[in-house]
C-alpha atoms as a PDB file:
ATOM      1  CA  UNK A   1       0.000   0.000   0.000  1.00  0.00           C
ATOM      2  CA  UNK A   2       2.835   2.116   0.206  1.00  0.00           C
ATOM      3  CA  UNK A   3       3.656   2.089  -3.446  1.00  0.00           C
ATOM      4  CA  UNK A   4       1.251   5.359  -4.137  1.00  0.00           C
ATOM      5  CA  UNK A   5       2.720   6.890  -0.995  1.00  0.00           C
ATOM      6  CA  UNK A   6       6.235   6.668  -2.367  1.00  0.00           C
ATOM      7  CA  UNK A   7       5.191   7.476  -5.817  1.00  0.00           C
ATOM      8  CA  UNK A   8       3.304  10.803  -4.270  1.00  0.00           C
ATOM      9  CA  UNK A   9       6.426  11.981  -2.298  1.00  0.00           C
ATOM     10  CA  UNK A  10       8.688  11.256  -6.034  1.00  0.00           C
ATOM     11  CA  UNK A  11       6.679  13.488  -7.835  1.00  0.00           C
ATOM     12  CA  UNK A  12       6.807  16.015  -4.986  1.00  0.00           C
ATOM     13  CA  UNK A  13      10.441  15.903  -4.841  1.00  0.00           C
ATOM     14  CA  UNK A  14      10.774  16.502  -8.530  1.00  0.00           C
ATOM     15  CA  UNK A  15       9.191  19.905  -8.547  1.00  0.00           C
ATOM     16  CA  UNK A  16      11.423  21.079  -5.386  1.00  0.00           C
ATOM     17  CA  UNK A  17      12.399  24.515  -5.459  1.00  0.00           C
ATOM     18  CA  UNK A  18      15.803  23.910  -4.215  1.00  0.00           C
ATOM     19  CA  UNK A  19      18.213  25.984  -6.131  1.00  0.00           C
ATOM     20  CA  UNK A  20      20.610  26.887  -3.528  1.00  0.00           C
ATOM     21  CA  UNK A  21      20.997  22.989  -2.287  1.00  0.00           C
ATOM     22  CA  UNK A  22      20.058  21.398  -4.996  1.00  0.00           C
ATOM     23  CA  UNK A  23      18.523  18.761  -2.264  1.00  0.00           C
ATOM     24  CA  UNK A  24      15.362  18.093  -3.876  1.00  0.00           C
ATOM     25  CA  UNK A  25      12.895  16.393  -1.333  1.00  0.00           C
ATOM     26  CA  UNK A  26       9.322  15.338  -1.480  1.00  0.00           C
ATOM     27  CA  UNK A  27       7.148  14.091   1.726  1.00  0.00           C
ATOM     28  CA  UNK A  28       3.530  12.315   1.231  1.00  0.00           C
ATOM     29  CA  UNK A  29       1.694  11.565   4.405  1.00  0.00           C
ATOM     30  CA  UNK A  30      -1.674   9.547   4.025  1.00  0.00           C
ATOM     31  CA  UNK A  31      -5.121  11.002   5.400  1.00  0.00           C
ATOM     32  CA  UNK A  32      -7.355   9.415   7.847  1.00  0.00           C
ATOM     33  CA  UNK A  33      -9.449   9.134   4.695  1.00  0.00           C
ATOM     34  CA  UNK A  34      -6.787   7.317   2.717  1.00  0.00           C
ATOM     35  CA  UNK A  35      -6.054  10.255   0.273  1.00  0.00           C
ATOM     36  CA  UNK A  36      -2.539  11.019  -0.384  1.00  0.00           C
ATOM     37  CA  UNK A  37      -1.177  14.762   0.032  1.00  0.00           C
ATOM     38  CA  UNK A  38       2.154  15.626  -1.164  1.00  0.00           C
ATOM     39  CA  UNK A  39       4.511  18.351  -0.499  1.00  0.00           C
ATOM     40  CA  UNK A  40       8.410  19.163  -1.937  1.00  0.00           C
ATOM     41  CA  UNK A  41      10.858  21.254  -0.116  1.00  0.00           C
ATOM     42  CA  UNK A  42      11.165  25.181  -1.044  1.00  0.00           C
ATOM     43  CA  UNK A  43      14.609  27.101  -0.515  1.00  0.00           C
ATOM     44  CA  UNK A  44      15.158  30.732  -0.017  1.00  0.00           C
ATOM     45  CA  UNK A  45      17.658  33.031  -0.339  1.00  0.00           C
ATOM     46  CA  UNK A  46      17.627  34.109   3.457  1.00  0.00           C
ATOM     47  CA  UNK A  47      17.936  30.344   4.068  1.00  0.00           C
ATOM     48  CA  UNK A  48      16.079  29.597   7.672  1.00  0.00           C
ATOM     49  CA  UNK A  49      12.738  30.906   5.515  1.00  0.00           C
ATOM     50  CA  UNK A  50      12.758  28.173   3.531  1.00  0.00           C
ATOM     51  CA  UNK A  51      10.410  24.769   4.367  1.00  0.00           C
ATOM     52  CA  UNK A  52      10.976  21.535   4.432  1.00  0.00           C
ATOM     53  CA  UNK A  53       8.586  18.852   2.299  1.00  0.00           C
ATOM     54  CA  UNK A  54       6.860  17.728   5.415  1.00  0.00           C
ATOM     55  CA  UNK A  55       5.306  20.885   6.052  1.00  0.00           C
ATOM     56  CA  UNK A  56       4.032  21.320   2.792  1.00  0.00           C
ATOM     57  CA  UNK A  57       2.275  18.380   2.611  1.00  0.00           C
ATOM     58  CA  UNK A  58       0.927  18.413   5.746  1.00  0.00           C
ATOM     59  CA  UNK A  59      -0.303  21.970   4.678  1.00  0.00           C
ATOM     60  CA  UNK A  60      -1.918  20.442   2.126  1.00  0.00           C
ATOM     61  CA  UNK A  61      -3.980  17.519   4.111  1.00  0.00           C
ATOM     62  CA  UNK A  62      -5.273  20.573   6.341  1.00  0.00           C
ATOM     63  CA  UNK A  63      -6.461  22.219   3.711  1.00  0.00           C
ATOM     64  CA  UNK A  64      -8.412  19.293   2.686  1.00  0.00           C
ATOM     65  CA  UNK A  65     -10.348  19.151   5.884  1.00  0.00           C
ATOM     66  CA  UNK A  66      -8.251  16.250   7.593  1.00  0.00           C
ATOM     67  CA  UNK A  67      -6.046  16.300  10.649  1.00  0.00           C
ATOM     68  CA  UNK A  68      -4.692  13.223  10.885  1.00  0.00           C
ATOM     69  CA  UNK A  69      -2.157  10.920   9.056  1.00  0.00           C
ATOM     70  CA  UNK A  70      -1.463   7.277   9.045  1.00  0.00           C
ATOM     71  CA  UNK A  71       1.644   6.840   6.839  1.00  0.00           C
ATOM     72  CA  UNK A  72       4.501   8.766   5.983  1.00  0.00           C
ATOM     73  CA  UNK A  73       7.500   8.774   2.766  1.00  0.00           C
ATOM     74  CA  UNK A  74      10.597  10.991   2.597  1.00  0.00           C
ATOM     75  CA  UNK A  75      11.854  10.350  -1.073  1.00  0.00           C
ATOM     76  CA  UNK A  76      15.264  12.084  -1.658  1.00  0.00           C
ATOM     77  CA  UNK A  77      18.030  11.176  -4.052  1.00  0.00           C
ATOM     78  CA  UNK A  78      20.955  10.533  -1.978  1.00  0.00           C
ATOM     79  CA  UNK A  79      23.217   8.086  -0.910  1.00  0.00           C
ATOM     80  CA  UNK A  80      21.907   7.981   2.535  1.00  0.00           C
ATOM     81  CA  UNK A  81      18.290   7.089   3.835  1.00  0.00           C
ATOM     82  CA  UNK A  82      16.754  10.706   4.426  1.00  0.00           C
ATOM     83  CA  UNK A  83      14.951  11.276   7.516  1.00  0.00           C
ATOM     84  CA  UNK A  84      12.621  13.904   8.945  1.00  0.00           C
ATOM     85  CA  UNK A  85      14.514  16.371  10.571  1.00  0.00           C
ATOM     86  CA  UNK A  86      13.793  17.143  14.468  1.00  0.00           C
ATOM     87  CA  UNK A  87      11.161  20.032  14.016  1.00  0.00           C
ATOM     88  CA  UNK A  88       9.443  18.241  11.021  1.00  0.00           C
ATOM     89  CA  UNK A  89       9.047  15.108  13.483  1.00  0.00           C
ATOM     90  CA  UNK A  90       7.501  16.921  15.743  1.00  0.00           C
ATOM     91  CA  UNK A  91       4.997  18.494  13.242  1.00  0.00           C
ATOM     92  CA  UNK A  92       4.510  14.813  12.076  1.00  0.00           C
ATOM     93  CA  UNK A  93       3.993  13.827  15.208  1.00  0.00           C
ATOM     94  CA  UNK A  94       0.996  16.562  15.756  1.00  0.00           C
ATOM     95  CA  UNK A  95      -0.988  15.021  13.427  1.00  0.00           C
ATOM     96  CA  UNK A  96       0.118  11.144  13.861  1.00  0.00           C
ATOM     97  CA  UNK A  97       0.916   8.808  16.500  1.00  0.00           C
ATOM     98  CA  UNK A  98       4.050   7.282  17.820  1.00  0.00           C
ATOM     99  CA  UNK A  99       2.894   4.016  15.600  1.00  0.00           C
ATOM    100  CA  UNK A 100       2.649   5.917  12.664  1.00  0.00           C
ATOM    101  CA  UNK A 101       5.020   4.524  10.074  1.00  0.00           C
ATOM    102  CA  UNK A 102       7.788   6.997   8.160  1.00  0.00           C
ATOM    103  CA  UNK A 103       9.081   5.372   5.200  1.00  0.00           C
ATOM    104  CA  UNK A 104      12.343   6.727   3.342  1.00  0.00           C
ATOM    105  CA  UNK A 105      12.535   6.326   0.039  1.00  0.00           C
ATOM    106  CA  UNK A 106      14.733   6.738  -3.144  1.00  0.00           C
ATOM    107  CA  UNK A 107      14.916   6.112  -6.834  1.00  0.00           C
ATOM    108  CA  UNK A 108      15.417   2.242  -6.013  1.00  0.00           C
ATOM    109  CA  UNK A 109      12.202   2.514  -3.843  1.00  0.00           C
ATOM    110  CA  UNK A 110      12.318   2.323   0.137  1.00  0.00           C
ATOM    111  CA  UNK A 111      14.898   2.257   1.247  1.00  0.00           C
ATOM    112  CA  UNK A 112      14.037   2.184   5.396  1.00  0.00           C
ATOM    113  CA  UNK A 113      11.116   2.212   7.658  1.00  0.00           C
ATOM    114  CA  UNK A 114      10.680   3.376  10.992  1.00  0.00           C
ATOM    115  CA  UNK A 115       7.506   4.335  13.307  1.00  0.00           C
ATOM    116  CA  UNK A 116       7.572   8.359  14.423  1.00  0.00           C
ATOM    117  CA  UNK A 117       7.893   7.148  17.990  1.00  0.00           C
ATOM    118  CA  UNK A 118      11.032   5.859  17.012  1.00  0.00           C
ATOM    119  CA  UNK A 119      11.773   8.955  14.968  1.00  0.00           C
ATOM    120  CA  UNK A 120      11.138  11.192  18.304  1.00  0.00           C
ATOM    121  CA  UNK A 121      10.088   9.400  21.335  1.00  0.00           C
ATOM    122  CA  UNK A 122       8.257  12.072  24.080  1.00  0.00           C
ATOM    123  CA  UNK A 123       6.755  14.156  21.375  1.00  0.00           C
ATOM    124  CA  UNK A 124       5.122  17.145  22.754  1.00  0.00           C
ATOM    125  CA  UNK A 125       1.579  16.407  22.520  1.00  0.00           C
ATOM    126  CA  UNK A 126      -2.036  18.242  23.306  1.00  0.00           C
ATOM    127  CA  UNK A 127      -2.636  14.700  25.959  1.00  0.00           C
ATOM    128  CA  UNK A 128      -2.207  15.733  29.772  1.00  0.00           C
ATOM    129  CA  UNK A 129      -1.501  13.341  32.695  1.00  0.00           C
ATOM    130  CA  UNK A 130      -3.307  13.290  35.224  1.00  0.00           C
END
């Protein structure tokens, strides 16, 4: 099932605006609903105003009414499996669960898998304890 995910975060990647980097990266998470809503990375010339993929496509399941994912893909083309970074987790994490799955991907498919928990264990989250 992940196939469309990976696909979705490939196509994001490849219309990146990333022409100080040239790291072109593309993020699709999956809706509660099952849609797919991808995102790609945009640079900027005063760099910290750029945005990572993640954001974008999370951007873009808001906008479609949902607040909540199920699956995640990272598809970059480099030699390393490409990860989240730490405040990109955490807006994962707002709108998934620990169990929610993060695949990284690449132009010979996935390439590793790991759950968000994993990715960031103790999120900040909305839940108090009591």
């Amino acid at each position: 099932m992940s196939a469309d995910l990976i696909a979705a975060a490939e196509g994001a990647a490849k219309r990146a605006y990333a022409p100080y980097s040239r790291f072109r990266v593309g993020a699709a998470v999956r809706g509660a609903s099952g849609a797919v809503y991808a995102g790609c990375n945009i640079e900027n010339a005063s760099y910290p105003q750029g945005w990572c993929a993640e954001p974008s496509a999370l951007s873009a399941l808001v906008m479609a009414g949902e607040t909540r994912i199920t699956e995640v893909a990272v598809w970059a083309d480099s030699a390393r499996p490409c990860t989240p970074c730490g405040g990109c987790r955490q807006k994962l994490a707002e709108f998934g669960s620990a169990e929610t799955p993060v695949i990284s991907a690449g132009p010979e498919g996935e390439r590793a898998r790991w759950t968000l928990g994993a990715l960031l264990p103790e999120a900040f989250s909305l839940e108090v304890e009591e």
